[in-house]
Protein backbone atom coordinates (compact mmCIF):
# COMPACT_ATOMS: atom_id res chain seq x y z
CA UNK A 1 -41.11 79.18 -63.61
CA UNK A 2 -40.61 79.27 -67.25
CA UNK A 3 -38.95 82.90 -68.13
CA UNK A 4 -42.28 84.69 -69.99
CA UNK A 5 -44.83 84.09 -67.23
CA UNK A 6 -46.16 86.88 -64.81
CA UNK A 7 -45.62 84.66 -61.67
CA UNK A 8 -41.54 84.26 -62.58
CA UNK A 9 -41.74 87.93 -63.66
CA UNK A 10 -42.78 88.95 -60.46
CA UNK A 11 -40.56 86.62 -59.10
CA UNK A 12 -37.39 88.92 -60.17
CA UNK A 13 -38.72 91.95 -58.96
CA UNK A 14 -39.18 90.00 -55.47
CA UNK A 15 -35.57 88.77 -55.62
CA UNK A 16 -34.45 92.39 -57.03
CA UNK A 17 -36.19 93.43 -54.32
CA UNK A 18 -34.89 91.69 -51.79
CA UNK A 19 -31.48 92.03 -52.89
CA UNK A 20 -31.42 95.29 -52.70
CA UNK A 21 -32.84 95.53 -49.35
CA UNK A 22 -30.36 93.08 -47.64
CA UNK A 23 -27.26 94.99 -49.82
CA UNK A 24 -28.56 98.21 -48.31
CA UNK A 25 -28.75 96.46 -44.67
CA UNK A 26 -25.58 94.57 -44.72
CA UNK A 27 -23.46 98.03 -45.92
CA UNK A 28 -25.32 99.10 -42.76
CA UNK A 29 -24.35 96.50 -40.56
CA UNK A 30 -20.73 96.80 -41.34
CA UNK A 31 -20.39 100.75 -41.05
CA UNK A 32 -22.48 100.84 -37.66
CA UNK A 33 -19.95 97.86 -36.49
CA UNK A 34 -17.02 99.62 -37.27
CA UNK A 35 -18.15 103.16 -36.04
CA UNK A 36 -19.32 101.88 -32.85
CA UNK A 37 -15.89 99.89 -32.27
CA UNK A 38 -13.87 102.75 -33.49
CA UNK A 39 -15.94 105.15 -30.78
CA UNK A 40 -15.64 102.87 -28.13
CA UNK A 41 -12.92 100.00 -28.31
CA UNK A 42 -15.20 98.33 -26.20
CA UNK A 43 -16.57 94.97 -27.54
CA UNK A 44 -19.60 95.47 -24.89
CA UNK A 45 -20.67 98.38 -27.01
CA UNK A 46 -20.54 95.75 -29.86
CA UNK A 47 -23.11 93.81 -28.52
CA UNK A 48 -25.47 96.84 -27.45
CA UNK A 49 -25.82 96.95 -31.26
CA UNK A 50 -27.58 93.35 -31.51
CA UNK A 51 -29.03 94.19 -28.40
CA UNK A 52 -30.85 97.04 -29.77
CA UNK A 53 -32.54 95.08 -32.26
CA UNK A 54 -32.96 92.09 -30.37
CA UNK A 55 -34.98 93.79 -28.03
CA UNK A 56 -37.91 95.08 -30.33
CA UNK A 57 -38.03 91.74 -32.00
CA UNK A 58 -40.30 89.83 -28.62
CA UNK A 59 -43.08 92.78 -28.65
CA UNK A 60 -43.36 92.67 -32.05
CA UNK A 61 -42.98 89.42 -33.17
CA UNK A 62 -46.53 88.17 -32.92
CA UNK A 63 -48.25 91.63 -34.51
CA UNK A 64 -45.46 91.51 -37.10
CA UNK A 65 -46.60 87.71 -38.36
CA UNK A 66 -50.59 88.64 -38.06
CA UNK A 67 -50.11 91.42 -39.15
CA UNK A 68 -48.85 89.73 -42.81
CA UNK A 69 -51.70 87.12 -42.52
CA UNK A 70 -54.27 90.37 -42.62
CA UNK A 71 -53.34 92.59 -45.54
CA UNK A 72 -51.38 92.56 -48.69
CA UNK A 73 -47.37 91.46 -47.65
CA UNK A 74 -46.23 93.69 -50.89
CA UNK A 75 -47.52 96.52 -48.57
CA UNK A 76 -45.89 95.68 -45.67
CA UNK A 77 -42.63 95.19 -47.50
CA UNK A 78 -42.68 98.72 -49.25
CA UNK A 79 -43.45 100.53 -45.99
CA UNK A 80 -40.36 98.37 -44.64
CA UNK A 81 -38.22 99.45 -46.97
CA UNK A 82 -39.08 103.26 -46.37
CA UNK A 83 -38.60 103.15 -43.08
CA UNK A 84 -35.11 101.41 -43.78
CA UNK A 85 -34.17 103.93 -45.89
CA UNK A 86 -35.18 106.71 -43.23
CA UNK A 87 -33.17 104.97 -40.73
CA UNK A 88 -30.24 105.62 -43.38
CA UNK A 89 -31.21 109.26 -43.69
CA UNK A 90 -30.79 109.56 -39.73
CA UNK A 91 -27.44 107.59 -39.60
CA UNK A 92 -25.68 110.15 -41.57
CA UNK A 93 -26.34 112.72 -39.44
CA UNK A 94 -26.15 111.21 -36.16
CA UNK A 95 -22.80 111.26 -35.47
CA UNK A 96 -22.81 114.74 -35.74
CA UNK A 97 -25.26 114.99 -32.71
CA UNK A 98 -25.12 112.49 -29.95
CA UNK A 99 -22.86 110.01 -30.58
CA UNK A 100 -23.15 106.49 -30.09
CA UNK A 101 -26.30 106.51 -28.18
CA UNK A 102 -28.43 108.17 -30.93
CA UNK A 103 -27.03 105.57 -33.12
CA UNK A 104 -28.30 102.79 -30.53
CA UNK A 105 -32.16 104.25 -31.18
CA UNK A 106 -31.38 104.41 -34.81
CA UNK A 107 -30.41 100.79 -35.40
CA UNK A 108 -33.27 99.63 -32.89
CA UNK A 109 -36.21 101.29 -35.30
CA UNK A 110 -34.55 99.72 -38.24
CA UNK A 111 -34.65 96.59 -36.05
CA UNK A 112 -38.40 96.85 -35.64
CA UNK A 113 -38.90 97.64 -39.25
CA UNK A 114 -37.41 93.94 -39.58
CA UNK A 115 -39.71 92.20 -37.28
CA UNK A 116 -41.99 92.95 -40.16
CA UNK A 117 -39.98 92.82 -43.25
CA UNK A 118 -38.76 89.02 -42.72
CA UNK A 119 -42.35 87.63 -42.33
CA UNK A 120 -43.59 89.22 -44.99
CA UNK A 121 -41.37 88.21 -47.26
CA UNK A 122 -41.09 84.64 -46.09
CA UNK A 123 -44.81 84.30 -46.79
CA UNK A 124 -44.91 86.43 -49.86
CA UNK A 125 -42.57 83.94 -51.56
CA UNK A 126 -45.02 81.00 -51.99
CA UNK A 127 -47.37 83.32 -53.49
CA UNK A 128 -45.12 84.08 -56.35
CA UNK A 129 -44.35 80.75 -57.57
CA UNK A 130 -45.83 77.07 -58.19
CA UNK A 131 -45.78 75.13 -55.06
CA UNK A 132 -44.07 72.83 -56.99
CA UNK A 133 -40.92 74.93 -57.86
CA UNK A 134 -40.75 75.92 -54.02
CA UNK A 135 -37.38 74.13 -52.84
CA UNK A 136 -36.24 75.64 -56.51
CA UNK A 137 -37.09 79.36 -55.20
CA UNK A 138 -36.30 78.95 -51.66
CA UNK A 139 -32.53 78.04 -52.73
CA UNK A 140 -32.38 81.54 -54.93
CA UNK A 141 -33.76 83.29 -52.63
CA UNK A 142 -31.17 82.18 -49.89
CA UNK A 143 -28.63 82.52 -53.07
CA UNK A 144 -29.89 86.16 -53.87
CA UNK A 145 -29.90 86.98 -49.85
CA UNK A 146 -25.81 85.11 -49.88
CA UNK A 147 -25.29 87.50 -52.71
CA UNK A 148 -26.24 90.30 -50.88
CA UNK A 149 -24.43 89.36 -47.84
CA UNK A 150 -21.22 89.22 -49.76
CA UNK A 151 -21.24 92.41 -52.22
CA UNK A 152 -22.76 94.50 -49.11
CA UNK A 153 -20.27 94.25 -46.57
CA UNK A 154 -17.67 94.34 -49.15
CA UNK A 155 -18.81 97.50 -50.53
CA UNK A 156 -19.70 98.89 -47.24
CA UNK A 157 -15.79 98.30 -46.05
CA UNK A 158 -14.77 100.14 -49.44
CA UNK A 159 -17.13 103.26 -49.29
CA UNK A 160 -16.06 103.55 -45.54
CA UNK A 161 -12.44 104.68 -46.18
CA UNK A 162 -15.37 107.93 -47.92
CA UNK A 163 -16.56 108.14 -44.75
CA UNK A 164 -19.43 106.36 -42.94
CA UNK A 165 -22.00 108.93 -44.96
CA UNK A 166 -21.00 107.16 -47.98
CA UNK A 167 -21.97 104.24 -46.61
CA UNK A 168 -25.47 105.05 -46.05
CA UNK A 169 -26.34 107.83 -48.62
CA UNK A 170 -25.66 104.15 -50.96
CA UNK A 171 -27.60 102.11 -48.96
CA UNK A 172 -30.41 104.71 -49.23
CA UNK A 173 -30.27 104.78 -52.85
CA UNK A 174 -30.77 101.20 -52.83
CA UNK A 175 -34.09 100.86 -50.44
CA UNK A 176 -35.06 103.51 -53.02
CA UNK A 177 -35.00 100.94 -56.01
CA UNK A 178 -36.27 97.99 -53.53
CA UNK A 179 -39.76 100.54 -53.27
CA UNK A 180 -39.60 101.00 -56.75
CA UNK A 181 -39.66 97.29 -57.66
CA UNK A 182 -42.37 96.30 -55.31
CA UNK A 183 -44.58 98.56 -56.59
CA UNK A 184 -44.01 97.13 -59.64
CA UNK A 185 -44.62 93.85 -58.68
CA UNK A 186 -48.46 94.50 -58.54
CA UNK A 187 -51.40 93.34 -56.51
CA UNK A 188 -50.84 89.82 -55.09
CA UNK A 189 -53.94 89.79 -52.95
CA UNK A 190 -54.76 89.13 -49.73
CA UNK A 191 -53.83 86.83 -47.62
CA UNK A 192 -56.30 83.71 -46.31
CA UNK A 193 -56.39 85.08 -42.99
CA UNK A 194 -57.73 83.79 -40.43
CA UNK A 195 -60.25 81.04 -42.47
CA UNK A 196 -59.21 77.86 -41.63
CA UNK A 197 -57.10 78.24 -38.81
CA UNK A 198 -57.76 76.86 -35.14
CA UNK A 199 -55.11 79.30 -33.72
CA UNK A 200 -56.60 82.70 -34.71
CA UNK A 201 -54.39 84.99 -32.23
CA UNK A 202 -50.87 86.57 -32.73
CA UNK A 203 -49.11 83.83 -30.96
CA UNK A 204 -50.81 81.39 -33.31
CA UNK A 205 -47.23 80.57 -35.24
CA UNK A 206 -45.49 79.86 -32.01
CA UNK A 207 -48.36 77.17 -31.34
CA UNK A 208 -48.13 75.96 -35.09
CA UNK A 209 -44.49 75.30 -34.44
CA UNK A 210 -44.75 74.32 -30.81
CA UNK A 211 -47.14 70.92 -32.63
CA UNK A 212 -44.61 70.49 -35.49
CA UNK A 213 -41.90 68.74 -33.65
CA UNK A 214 -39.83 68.71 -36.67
CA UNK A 215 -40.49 72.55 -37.26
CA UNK A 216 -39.50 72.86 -33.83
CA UNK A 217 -36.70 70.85 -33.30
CA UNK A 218 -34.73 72.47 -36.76
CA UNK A 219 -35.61 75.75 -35.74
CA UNK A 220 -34.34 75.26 -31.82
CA UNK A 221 -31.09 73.49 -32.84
CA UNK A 222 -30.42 76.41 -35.34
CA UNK A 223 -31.34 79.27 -32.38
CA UNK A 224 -28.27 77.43 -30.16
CA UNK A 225 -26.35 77.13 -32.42
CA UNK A 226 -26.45 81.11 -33.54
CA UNK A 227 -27.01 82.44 -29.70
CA UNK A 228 -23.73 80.67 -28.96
CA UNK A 229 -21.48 80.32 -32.23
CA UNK A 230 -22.24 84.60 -33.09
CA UNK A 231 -18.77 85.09 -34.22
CA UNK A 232 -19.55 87.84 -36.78
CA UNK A 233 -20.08 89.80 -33.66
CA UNK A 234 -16.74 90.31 -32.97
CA UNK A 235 -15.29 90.53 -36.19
CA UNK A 236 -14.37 94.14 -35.89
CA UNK A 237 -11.93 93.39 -32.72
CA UNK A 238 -10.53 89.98 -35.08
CA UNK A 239 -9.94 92.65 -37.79
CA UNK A 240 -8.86 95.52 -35.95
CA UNK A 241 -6.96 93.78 -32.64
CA UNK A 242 -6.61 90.35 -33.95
CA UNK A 243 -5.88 90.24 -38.17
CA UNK A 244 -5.29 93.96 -38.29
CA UNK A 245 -6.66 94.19 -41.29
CA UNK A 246 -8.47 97.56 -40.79
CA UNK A 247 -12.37 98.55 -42.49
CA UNK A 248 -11.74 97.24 -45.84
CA UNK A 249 -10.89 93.69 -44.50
CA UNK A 250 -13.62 93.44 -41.88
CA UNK A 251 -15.85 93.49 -45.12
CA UNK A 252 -13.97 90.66 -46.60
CA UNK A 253 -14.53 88.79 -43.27
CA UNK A 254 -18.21 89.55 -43.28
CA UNK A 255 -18.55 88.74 -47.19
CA UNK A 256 -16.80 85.59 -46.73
CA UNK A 257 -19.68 83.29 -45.00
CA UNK A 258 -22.02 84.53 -47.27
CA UNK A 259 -19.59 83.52 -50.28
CA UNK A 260 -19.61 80.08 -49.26
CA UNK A 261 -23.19 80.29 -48.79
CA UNK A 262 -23.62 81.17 -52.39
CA UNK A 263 -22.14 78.52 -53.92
CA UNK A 264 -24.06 76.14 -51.98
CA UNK A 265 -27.20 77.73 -52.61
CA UNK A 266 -26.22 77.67 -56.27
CA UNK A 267 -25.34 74.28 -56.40
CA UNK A 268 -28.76 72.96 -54.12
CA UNK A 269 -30.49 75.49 -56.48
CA UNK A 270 -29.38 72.90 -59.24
CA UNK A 271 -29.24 69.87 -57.74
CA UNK A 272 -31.85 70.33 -54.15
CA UNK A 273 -31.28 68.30 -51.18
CA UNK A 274 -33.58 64.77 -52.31
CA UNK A 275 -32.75 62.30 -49.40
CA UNK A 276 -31.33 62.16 -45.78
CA UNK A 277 -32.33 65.65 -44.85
CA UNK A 278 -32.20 65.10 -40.97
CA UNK A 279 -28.49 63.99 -40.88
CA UNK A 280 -27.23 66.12 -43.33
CA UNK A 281 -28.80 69.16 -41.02
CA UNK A 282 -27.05 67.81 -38.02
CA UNK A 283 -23.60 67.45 -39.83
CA UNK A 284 -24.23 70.59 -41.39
CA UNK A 285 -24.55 72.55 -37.96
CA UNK A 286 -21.32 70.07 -35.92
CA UNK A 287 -19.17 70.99 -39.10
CA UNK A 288 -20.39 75.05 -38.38
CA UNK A 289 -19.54 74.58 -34.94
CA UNK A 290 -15.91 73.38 -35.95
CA UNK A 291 -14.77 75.79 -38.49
CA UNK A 292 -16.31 78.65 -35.70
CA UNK A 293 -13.51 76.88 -33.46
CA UNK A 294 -10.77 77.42 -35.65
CA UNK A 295 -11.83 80.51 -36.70
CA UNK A 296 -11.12 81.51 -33.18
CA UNK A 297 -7.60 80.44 -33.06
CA UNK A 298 -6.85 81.51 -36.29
CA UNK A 299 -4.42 84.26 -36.45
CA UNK A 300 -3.68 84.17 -40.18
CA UNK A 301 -6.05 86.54 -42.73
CA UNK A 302 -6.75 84.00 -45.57
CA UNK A 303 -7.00 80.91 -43.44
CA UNK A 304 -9.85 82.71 -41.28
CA UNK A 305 -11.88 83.79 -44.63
CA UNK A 306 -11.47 79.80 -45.70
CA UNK A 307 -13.08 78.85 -42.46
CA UNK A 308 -16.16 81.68 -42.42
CA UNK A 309 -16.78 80.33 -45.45
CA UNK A 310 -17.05 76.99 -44.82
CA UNK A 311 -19.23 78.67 -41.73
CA UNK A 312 -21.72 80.05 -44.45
CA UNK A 313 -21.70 76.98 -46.49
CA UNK A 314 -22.87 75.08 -43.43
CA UNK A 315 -25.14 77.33 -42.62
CA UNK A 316 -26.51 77.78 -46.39
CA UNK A 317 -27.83 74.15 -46.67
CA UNK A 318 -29.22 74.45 -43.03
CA UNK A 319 -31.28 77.50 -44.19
CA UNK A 320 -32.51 75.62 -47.25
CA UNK A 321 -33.90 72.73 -45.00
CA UNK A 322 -34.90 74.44 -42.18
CA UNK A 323 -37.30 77.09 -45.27
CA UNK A 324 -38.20 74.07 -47.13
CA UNK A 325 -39.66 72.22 -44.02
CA UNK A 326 -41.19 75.84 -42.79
CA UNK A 327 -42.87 76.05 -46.11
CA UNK A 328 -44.34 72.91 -47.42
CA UNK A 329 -45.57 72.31 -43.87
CA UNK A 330 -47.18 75.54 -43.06
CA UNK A 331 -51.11 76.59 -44.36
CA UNK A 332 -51.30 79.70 -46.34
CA UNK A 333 -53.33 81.13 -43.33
CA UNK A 334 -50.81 80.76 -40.52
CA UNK A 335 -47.57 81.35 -43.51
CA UNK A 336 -46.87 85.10 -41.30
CA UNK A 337 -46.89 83.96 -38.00
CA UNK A 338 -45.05 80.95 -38.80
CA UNK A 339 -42.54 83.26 -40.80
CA UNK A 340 -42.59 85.70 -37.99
CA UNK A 341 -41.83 83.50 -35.19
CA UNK A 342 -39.15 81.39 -37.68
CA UNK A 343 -37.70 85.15 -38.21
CA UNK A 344 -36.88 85.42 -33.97
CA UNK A 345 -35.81 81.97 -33.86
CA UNK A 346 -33.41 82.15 -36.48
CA UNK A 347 -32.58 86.40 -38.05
CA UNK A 348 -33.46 88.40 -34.53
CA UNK A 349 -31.22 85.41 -32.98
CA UNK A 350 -28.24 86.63 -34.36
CA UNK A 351 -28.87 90.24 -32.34
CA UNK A 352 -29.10 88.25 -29.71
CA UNK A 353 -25.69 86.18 -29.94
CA UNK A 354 -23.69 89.85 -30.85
CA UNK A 355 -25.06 90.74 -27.98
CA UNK A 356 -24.02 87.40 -25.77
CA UNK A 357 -20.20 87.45 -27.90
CA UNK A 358 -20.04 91.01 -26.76
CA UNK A 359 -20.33 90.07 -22.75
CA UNK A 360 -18.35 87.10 -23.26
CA UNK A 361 -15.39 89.11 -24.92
CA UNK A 362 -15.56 91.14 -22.78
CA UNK A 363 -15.25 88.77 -19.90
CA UNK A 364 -13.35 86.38 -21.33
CA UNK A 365 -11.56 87.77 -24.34
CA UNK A 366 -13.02 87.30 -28.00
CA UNK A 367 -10.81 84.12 -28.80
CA UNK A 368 -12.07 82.42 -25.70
CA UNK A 369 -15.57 83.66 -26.60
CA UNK A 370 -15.61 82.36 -30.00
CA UNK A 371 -14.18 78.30 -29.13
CA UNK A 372 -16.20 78.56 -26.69
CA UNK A 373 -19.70 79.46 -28.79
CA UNK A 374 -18.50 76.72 -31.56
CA UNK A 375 -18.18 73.94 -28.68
CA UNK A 376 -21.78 74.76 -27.53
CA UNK A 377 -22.97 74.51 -31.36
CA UNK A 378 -21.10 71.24 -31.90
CA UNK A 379 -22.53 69.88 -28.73
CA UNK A 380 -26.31 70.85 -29.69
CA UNK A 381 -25.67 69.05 -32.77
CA UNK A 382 -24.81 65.56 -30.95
CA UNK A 383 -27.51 66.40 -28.62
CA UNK A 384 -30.35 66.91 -30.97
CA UNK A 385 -29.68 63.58 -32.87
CA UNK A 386 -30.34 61.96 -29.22
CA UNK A 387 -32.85 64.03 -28.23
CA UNK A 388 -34.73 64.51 -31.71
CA UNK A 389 -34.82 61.26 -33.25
CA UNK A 390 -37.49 61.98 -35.53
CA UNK A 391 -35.13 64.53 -36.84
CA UNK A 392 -32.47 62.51 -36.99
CA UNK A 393 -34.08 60.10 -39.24
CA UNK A 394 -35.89 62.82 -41.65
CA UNK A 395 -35.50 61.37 -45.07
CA UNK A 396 -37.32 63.28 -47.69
CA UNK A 397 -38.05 66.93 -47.59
């Protein structure tokens, strides 16, 4: 990946790319939180958001994967992007005309456009680079997407005191420079397709996993672990009820896991994970588990940004595992399923657990419904090493 060869050139505008894209979706994410919440003051409403998305990412999963192990992923990717940035377009102007529930159908197309951004990206990456220098790009591209994570919501709580139209008319003008530098990537080709693999139909990654019981048993422990331990989906009622901290701190709180994340993705980028990758997934995911519990009882502003980012930084070398295993292990010709079904295992999960910490704040208040999600994820961790042992004793990656 030396700097003045077309494969690292291309590279950058992937990562630009991408960076933009998640920026763009993460300002989102924070001004559709806050909006909703300030409409409402009803955490329930909270989790209709993730529900929204959630529920386009079943249907679509399978399609979403063949789809990217059919035709050109570049493609795919662009005509993501467009649609985010339509989605965008809409939000500014639907508060003006329905209300909350417009905003519902809004989010749930840009949840669909998703589906089929995150599995053709996933499988695009490997087509970039050396197989060689894959652990190498998989930690910058977790680093670029922890980047993202951190400046977006940050930005998005600063442009919100604008107005939420500030928000997104920003975001838009970022999907418009993610288009821009896909098209510049160029022609990477087509994908293998369906030569060479025994499981031909849409569902054909969730068999591929389903016979990779170490495939299957990171990605599992990871979708507990989220479901259950979803505190960014309450984090406007910690910053508005809780911290009182108002917009511009709930983007500090959702910037700070991904700030931890980035300087472990920097650091594994440097120096990747070379032995005892099983155990050091299972620690990662009790120690997430624990800092989501005292999160929860935390009632002081700087002490709960310490502990969401030692949340990300958990979560960050789980990632890089969990991507490194998903890639060296999967055939180019199954890479979109694979990446499609990883993507509701693991990114669609998290619409899942707002949605389940929205019920159970609502039921049981959001402090009880946050120790309560980083017991379960602490418990799955001690469980897994029992119940995967072949997990438990992964070695090399």
């Amino acid at each position: 990946m030396s700097s003045d060869t077309a494969p690292d050139r291309r590279f950058r505008r992937f990562l630009s790319a991408r960076f933009s894209a998640q920026m763009a979706a993460q300002m989102q994410v924070t001004a559709v939180a806050w909006q909703i919440y300030d409409l409402t003051g009803d955490p329930i409403a909270l989790g209709l958001v993730g529900l929204a998305q959630f529920a386009t990412a079943i249907p679509l999963m399978p399609f979403a994967g063949q789809l990217a192990d059919r035709i050109e992923r570049r493609r795919i990717l662009i005509a993501c992007y467009a649609v985010f940035a339509a989605t965008m377009a809409a939000l500014i102007a639907a508060p003006h005309l329905a209300g909350p529930w417009l905003i519902y159908a809004i989010v749930a197309v840009f949840g669909a456009a998703r589906v089929f951004e995150a599995p053709a990206a996933n499988a695009l990456l490997p087509n970039l680079v050396p197989l060689g220098a894959i652990k190498r790009a998989v930690a910058l591209f977790s680093s670029a997407n922890k980047t993202a994570t951190i400046a977006g919501p940050a930005l998005g709580g600063f442009l919100y005191a604008l107005g939420p139209e500030a928000v997104y008319g920003t975001a838009l003008l970022l999907l418009a420079f993610a288009v821009v530098c896909m098209i510049e990537i160029g022609p990477t080709g087509t994908p293998a397709g369906e030569a060479g693999s025994d499981s031909p139909s849409p569902w054909g990654g969730l068999v591929f996993i389903g016979r990779q019981r170490m495939i299957l048993a990171a990605m599992s422990l990871d979708l507990v672990a989220v479901v259950f331990a979803a505190a960014a989906g309450l984090l406007p009622v910690f910053a508005k009820d809780i911290l009182e901290v108002g917009p511009w701190g709930l983007g500090l709180l959702r910037s700070a896991p991904a700030a931890g994340g980035l300087l472990l993705g920097l650091m594994l980028a440097r120096r990747p994970i070379e032995r005892h990758a099983g155990p050091i997934l299972l620690a990662m995911i009790a120690i997430y588990g624990l800092a989501t519990i005292a999160f929860g009882l935390s009632t002081s502003f700087p002490l709960s940004l310490a502990l969401l980012a030692v949340m990300g930084a958990a979560d960050q070398v789980s990632v890089v595992i969990r991507n490194s295993l998903l890639q060296i292990l999967t055939p180019d010709a199954l890479r979109g399923r694979v990446s499609a079904a990883y993507n509701l295992f693991t990114n669609m999960s998290n619409q899942m657990g707002i949605f389940e910490a929205g019920i159970a704040a609502a039921w049981f208040g959001p402090v009880a419904a946050v120790v309560a999600g980083g017991t379960i994820a602490f418990a799955t961790a001690a469980s897994w090493a029992v119940l995967f042992p072949s997990l438990r004793r992964l070695d090399r990656l």
